[in-house]
PDB file of N, CA and C in Angstrom:
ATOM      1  N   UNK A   1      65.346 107.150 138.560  1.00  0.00           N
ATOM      2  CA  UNK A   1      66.121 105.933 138.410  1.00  0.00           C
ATOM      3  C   UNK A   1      66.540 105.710 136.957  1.00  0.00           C
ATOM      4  N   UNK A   2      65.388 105.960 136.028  1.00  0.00           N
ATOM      5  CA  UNK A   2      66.300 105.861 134.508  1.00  0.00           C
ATOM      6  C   UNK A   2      67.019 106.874 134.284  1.00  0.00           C
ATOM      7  N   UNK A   3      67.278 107.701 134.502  1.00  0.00           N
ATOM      8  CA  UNK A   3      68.016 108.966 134.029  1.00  0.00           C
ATOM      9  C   UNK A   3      69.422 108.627 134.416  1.00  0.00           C
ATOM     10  N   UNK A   4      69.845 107.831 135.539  1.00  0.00           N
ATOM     11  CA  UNK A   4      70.749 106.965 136.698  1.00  0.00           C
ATOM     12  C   UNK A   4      71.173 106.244 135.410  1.00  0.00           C
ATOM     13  N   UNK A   5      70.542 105.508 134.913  1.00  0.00           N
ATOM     14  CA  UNK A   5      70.678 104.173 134.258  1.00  0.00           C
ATOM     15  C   UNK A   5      71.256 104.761 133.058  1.00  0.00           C
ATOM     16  N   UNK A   6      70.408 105.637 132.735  1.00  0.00           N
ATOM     17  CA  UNK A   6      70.693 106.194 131.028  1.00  0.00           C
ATOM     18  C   UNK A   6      72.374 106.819 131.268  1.00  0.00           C
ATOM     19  N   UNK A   7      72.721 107.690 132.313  1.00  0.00           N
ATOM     20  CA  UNK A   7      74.311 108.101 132.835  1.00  0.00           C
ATOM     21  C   UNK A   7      75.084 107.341 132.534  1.00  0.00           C
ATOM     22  N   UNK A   8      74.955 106.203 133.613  1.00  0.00           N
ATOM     23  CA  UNK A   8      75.954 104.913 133.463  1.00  0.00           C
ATOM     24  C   UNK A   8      75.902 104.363 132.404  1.00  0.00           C
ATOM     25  N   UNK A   9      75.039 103.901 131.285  1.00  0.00           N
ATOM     26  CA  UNK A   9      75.433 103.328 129.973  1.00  0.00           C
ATOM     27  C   UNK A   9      76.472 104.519 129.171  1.00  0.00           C
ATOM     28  N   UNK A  10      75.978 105.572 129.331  1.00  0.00           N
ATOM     29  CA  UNK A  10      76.604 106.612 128.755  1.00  0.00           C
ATOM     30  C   UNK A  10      77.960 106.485 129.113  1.00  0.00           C
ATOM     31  N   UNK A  11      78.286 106.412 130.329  1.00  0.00           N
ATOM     32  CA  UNK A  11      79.739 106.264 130.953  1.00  0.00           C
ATOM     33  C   UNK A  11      80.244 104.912 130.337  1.00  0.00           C
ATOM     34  N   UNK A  12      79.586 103.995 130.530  1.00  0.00           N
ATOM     35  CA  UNK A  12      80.656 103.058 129.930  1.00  0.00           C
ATOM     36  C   UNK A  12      80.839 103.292 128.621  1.00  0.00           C
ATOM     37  N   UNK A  13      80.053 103.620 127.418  1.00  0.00           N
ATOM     38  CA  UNK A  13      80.469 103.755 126.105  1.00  0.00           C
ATOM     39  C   UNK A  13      81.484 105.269 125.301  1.00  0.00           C
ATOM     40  N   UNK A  14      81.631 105.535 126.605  1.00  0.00           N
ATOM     41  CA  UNK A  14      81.957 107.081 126.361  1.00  0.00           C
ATOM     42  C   UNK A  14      83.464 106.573 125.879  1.00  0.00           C
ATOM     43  N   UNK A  15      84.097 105.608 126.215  1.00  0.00           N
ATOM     44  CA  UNK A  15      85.944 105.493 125.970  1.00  0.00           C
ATOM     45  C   UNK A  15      85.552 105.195 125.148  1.00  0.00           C
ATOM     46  N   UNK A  16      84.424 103.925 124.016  1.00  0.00           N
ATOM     47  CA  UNK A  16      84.650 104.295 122.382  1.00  0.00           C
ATOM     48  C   UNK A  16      84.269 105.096 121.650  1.00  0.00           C
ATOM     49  N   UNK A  17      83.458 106.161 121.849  1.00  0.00           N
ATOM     50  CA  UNK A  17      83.038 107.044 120.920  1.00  0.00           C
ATOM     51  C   UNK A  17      84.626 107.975 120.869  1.00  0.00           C
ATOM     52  N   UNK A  18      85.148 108.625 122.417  1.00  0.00           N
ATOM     53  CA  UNK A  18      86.485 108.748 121.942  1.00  0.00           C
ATOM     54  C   UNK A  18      87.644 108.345 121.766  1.00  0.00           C
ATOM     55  N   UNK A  19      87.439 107.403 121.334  1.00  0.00           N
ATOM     56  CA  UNK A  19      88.661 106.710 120.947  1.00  0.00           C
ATOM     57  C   UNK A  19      88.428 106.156 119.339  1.00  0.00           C
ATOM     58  N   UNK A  20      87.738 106.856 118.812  1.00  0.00           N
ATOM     59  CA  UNK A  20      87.553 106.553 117.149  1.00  0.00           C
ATOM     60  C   UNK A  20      87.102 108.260 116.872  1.00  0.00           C
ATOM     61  N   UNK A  21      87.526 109.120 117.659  1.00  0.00           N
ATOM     62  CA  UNK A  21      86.847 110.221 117.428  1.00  0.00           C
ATOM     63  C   UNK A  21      87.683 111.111 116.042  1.00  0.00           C
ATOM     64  N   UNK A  22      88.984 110.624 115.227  1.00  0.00           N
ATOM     65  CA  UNK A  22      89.777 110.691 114.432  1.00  0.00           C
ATOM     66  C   UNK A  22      88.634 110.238 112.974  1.00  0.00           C
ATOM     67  N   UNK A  23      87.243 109.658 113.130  1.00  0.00           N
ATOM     68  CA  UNK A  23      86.168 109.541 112.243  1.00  0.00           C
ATOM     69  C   UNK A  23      85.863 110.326 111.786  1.00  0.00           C
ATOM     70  N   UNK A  24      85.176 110.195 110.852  1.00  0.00           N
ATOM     71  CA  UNK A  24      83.885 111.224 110.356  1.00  0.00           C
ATOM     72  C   UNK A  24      84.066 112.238 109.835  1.00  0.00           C
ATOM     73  N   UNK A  25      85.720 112.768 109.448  1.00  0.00           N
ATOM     74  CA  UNK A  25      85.934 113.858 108.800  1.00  0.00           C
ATOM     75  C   UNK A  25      85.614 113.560 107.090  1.00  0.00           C
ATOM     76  N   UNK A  26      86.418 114.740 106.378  1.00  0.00           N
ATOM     77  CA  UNK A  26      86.054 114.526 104.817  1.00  0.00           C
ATOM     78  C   UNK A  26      87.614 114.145 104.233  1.00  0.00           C
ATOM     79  N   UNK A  27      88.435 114.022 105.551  1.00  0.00           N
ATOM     80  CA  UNK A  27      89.994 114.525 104.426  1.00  0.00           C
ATOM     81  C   UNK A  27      89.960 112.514 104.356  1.00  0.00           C
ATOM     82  N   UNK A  28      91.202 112.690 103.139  1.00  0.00           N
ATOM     83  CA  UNK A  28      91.451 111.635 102.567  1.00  0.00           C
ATOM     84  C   UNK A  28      93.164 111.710 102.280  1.00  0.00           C
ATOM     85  N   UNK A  29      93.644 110.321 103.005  1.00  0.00           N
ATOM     86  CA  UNK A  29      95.139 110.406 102.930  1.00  0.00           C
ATOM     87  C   UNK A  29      95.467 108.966 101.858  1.00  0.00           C
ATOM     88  N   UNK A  30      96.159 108.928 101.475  1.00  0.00           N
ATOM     89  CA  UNK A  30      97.060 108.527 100.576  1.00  0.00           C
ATOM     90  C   UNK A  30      98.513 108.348  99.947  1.00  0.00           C
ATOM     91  N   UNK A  31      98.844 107.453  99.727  1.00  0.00           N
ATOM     92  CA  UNK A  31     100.372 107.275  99.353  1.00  0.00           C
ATOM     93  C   UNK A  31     101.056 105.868  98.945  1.00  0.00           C
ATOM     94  N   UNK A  32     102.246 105.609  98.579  1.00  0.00           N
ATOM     95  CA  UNK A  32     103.354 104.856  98.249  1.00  0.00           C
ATOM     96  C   UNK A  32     104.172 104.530  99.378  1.00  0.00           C
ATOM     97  N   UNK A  33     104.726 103.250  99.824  1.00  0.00           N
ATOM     98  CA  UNK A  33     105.954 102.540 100.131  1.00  0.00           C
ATOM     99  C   UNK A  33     106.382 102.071  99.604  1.00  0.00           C
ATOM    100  N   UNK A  34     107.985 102.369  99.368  1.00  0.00           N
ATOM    101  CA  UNK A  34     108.671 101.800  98.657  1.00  0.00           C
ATOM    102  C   UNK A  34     109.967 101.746  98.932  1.00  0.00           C
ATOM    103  N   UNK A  35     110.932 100.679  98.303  1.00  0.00           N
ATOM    104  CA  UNK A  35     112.065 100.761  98.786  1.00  0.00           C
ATOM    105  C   UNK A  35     113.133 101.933  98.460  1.00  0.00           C
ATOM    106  N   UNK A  36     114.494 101.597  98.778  1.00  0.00           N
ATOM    107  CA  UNK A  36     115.219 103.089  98.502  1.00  0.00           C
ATOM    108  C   UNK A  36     115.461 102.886  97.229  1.00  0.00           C
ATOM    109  N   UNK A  37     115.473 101.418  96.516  1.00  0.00           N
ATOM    110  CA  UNK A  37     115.677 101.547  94.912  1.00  0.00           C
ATOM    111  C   UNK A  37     114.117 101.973  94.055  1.00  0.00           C
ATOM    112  N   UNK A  38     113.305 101.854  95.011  1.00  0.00           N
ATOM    113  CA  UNK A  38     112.008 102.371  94.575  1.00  0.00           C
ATOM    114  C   UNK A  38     110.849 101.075  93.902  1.00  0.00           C
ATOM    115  N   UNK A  39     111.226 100.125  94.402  1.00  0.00           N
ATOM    116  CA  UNK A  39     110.480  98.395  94.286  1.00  0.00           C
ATOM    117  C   UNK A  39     109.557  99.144  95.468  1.00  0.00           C
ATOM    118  N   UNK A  40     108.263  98.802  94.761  1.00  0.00           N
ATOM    119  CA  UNK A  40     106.955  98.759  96.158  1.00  0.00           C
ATOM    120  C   UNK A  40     107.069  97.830  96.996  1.00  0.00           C
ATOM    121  N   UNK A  41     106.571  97.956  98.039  1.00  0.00           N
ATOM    122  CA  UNK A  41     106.893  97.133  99.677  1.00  0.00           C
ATOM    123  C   UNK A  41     105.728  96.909  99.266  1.00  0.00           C
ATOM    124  N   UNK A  42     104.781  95.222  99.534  1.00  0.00           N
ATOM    125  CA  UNK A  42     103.405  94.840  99.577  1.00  0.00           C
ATOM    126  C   UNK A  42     103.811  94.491 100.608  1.00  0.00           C
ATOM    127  N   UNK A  43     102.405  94.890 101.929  1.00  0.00           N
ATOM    128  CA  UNK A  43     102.336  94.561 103.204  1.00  0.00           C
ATOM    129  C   UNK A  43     102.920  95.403 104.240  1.00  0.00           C
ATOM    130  N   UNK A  44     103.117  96.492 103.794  1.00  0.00           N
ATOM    131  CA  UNK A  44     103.976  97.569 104.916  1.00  0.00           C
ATOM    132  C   UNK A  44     102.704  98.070 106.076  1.00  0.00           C
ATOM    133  N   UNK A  45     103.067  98.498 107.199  1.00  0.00           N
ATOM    134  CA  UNK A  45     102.377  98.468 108.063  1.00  0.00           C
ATOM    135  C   UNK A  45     102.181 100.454 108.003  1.00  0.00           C
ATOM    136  N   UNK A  46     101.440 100.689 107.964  1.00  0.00           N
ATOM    137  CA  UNK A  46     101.154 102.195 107.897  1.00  0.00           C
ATOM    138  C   UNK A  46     100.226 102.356 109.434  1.00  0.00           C
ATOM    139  N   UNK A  47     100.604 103.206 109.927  1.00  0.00           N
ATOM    140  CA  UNK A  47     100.044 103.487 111.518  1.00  0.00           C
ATOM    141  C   UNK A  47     100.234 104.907 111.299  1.00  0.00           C
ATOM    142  N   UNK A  48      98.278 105.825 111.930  1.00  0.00           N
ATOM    143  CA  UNK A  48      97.828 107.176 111.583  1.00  0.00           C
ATOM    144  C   UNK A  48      97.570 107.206 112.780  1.00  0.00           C
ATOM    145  N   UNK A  49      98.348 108.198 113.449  1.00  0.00           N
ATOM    146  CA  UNK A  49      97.472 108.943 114.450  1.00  0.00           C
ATOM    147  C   UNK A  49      97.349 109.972 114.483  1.00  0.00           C
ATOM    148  N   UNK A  50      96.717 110.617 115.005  1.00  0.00           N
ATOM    149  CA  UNK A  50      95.632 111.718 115.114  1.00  0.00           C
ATOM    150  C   UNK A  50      96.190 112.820 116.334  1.00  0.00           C
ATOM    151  N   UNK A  51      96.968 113.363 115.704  1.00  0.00           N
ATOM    152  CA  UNK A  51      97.550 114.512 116.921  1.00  0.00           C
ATOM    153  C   UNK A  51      96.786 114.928 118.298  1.00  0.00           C
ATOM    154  N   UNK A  52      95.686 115.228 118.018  1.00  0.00           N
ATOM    155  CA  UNK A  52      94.456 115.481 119.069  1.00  0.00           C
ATOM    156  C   UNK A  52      94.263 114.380 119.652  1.00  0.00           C
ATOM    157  N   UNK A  53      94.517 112.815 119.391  1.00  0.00           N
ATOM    158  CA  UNK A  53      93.711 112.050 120.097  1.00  0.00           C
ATOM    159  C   UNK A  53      94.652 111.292 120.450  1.00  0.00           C
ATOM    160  N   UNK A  54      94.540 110.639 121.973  1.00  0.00           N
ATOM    161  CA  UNK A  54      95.374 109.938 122.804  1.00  0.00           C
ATOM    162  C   UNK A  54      94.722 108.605 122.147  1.00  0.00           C
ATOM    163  N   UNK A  55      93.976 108.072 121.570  1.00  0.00           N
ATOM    164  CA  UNK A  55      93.511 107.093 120.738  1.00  0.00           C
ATOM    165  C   UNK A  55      94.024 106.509 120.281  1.00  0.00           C
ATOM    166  N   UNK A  56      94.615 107.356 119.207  1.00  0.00           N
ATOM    167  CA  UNK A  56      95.085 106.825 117.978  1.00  0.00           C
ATOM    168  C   UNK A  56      94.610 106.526 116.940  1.00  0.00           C
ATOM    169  N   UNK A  57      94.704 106.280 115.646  1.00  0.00           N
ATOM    170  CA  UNK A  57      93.851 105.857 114.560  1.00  0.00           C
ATOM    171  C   UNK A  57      94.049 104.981 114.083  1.00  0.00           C
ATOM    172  N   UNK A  58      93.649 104.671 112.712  1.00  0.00           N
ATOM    173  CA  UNK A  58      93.790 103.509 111.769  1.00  0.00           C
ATOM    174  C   UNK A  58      95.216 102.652 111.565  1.00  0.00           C
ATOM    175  N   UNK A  59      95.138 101.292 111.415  1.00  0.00           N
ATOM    176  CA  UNK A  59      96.446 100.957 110.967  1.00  0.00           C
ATOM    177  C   UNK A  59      96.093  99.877 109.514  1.00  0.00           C
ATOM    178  N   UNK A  60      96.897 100.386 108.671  1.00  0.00           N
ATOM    179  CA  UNK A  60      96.672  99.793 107.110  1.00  0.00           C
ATOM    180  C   UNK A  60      97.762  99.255 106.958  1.00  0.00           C
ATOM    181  N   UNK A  61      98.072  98.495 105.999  1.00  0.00           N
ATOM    182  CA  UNK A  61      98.523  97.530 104.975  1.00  0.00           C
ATOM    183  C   UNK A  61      98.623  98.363 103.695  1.00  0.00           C
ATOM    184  N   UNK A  62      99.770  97.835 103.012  1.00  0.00           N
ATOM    185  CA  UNK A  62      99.908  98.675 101.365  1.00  0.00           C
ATOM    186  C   UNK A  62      99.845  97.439 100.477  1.00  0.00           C
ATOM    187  N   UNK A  63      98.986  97.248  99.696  1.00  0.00           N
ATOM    188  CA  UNK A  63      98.991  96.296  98.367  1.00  0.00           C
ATOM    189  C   UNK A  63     100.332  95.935  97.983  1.00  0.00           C
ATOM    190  N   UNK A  64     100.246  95.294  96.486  1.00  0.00           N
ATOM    191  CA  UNK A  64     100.877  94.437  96.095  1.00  0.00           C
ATOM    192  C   UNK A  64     101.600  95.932  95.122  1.00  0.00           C
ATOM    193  N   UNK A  65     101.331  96.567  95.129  1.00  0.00           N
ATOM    194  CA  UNK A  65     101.605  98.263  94.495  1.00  0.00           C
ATOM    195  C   UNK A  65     102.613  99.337  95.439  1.00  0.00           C
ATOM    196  N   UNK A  66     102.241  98.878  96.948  1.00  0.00           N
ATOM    197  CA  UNK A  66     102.986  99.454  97.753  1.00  0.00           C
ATOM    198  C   UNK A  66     101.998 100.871  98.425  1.00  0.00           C
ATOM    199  N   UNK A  67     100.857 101.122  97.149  1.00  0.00           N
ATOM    200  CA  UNK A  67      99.701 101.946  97.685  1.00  0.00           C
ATOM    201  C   UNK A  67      99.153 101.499  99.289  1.00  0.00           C
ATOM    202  N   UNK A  68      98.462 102.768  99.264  1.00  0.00           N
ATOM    203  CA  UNK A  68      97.472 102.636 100.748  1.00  0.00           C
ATOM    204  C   UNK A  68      97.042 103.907 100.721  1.00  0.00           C
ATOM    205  N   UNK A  69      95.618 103.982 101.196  1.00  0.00           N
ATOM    206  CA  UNK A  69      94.414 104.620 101.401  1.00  0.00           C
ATOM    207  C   UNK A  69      93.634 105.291 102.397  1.00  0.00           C
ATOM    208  N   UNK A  70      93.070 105.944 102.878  1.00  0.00           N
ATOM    209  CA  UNK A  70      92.352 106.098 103.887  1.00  0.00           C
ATOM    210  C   UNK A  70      91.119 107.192 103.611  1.00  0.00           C
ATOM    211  N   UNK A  71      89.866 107.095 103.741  1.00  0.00           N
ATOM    212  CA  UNK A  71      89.066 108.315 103.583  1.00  0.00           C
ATOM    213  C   UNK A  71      88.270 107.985 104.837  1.00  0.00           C
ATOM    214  N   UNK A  72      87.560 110.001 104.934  1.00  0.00           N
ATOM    215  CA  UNK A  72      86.723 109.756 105.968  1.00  0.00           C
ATOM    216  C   UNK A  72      87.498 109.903 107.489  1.00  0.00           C
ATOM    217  N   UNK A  73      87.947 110.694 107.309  1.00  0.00           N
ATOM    218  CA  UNK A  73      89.189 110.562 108.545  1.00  0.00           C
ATOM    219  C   UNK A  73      89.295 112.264 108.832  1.00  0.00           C
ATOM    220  N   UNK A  74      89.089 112.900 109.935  1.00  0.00           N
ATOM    221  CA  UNK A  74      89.303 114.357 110.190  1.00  0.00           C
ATOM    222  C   UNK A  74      90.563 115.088 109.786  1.00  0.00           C
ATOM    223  N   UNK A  75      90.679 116.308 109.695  1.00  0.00           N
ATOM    224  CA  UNK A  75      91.920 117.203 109.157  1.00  0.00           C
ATOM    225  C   UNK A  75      92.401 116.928 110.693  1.00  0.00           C
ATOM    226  N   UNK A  76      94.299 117.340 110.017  1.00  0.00           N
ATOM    227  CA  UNK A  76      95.055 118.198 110.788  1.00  0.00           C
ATOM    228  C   UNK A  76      95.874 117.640 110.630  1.00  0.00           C
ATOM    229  N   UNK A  77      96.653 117.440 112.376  1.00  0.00           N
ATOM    230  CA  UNK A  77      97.917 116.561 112.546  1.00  0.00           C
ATOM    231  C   UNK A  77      98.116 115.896 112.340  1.00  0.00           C
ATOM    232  N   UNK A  78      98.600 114.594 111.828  1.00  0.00           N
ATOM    233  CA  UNK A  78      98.427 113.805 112.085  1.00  0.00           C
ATOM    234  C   UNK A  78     100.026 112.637 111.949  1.00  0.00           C
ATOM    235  N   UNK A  79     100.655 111.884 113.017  1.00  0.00           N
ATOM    236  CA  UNK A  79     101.942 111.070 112.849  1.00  0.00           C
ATOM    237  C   UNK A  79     101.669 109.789 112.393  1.00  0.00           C
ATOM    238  N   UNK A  80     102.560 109.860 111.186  1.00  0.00           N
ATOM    239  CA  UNK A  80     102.351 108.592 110.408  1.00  0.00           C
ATOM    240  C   UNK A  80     103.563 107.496 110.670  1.00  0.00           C
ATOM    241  N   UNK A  81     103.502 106.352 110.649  1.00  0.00           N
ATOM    242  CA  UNK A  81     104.491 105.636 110.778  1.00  0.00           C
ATOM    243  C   UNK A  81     104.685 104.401 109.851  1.00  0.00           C
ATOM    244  N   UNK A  82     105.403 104.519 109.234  1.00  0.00           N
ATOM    245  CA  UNK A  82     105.688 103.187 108.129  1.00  0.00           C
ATOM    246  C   UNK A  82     107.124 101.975 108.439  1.00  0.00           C
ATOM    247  N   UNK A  83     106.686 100.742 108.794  1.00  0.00           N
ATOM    248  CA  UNK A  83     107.200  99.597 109.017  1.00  0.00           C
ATOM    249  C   UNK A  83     106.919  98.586 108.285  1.00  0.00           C
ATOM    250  N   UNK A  84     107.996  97.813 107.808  1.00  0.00           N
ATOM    251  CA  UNK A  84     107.912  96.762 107.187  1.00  0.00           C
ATOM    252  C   UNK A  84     109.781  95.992 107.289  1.00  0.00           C
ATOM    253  N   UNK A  85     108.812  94.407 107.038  1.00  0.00           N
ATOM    254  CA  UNK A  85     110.226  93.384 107.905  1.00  0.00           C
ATOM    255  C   UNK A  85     111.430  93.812 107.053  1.00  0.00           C
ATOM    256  N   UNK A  86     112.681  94.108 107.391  1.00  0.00           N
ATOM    257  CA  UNK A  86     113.967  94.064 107.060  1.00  0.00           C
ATOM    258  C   UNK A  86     114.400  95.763 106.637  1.00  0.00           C
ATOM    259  N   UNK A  87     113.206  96.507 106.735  1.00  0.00           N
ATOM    260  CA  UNK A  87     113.424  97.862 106.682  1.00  0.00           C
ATOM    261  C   UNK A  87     113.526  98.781 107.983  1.00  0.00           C
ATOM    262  N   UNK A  88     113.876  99.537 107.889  1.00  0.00           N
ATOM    263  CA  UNK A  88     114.375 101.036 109.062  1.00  0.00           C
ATOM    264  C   UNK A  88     112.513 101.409 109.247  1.00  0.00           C
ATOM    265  N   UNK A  89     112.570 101.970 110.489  1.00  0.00           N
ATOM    266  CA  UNK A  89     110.860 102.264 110.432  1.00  0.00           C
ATOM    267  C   UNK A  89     111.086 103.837 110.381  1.00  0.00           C
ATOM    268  N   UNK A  90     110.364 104.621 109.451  1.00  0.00           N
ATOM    269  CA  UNK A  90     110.430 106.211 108.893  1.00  0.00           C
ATOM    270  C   UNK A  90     108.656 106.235 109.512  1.00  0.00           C
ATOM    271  N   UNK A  91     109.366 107.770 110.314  1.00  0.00           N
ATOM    272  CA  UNK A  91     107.760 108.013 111.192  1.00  0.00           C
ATOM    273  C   UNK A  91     108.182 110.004 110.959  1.00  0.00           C
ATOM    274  N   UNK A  92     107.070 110.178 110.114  1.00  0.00           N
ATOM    275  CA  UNK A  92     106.780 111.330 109.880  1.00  0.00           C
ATOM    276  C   UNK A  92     105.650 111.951 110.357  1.00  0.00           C
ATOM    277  N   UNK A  93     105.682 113.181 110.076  1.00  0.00           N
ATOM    278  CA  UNK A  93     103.642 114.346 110.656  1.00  0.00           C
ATOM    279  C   UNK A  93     103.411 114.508 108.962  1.00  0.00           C
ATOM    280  N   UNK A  94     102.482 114.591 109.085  1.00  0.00           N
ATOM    281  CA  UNK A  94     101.504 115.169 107.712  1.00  0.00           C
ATOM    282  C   UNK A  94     100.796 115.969 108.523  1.00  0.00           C
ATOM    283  N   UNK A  95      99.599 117.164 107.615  1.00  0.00           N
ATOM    284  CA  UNK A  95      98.431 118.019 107.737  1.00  0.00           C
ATOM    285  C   UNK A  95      98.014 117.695 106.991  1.00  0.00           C
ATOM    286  N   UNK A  96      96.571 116.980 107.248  1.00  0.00           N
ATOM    287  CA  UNK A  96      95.660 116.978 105.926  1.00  0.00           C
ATOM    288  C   UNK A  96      94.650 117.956 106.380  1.00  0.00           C
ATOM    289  N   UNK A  97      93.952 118.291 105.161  1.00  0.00           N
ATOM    290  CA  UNK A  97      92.993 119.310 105.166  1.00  0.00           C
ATOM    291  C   UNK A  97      91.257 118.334 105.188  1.00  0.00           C
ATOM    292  N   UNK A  98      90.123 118.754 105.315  1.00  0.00           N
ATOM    293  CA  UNK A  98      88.931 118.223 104.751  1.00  0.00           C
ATOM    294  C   UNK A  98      88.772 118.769 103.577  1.00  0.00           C
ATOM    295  N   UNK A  99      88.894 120.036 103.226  1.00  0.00           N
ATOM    296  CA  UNK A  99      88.747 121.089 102.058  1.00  0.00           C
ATOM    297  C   UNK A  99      89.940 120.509 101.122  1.00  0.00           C
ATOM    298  N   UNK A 100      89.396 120.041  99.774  1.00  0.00           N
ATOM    299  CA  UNK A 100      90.309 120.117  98.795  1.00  0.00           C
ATOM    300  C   UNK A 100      91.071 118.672  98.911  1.00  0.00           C
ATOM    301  N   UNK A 101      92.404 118.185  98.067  1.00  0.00           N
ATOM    302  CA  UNK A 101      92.681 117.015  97.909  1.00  0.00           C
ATOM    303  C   UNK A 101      94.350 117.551  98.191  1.00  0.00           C
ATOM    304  N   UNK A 102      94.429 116.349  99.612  1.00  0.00           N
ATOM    305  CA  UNK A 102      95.996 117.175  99.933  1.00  0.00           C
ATOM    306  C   UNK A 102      97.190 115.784  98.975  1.00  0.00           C
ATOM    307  N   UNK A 103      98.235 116.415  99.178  1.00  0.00           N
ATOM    308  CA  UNK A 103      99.046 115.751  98.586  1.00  0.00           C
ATOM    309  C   UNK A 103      99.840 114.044  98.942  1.00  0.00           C
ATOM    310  N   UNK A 104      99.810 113.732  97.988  1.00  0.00           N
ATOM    311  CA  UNK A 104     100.350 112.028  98.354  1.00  0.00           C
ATOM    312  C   UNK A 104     101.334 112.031  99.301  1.00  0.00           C
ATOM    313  N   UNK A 105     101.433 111.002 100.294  1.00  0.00           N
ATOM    314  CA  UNK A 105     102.353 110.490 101.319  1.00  0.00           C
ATOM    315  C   UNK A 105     103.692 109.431 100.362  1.00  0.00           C
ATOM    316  N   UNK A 106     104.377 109.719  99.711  1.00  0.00           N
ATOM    317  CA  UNK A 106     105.223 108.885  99.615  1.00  0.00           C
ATOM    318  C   UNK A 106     106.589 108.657 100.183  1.00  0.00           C
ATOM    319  N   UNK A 107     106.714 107.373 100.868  1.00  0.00           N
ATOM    320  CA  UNK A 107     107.733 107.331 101.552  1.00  0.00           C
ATOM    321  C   UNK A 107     108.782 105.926 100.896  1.00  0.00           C
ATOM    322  N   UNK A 108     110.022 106.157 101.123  1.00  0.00           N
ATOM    323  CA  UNK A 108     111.015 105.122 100.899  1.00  0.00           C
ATOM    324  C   UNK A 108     111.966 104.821 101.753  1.00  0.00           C
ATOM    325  N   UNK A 109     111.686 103.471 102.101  1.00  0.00           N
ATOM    326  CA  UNK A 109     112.087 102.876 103.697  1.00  0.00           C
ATOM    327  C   UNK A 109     114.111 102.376 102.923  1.00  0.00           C
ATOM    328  N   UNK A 110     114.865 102.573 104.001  1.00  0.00           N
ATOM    329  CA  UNK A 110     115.753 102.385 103.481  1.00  0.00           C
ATOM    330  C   UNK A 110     116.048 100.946 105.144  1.00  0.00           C
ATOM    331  N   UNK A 111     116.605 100.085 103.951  1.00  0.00           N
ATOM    332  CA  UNK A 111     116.804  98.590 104.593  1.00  0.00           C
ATOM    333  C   UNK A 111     117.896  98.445 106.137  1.00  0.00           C
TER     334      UNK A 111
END
């Protein structure tokens, strides 16, 4: 009967372990929004997902700099999407690696 019991908890928690399973890596992403004259966007909506995962990942905010961050997040695919009010929404792929420090995401949203 516990082994029963221990299953079914397992089953119900099983949709969040994968659905954050885009965790726990070493890579670290990074970058700029900015406009097409090149003024930083504060508050742009940055949305990561995770090629492998029907999930999806993180969604960030860019400072008052137009920066934004992410560590701790697995390599690979991954489709990025940048939105913010009165701009065009630019949705690109990156590869990040865990090994080594991959290169900045900078993007410039044109109005």
């Amino acid at each position: 009967m516990a082994v029963a019991a221990v299953a079914a908890v397992s089953l119900l928690f099983a949709p969040v372990v994968s659905a954050q399973e885009w965790r726990g890596g070493t890579a670290r992403a990074e970058g700029t929004v900015k406009s097409a004259n090149g003024e930083p966007i504060e508050g742009a909506k940055v949305s990561l997902r995770w090629g492998k995962s029907s999930h999806g990942g993180p969604d960030l905010k860019t400072d008052k700099k137009g920066h934004w961050a992410i560590l701790g997040i697995v390599g690979g695919s991954w489709d990025v999407d940048f939105e913010a009010p009165g701009y065009q929404t630019k949705k690109i792929s990156v590869r990040l690696s865990e090994s080594g420090r991959n290169p900045n995401v900078d993007v410039r949203l044109e109005p």
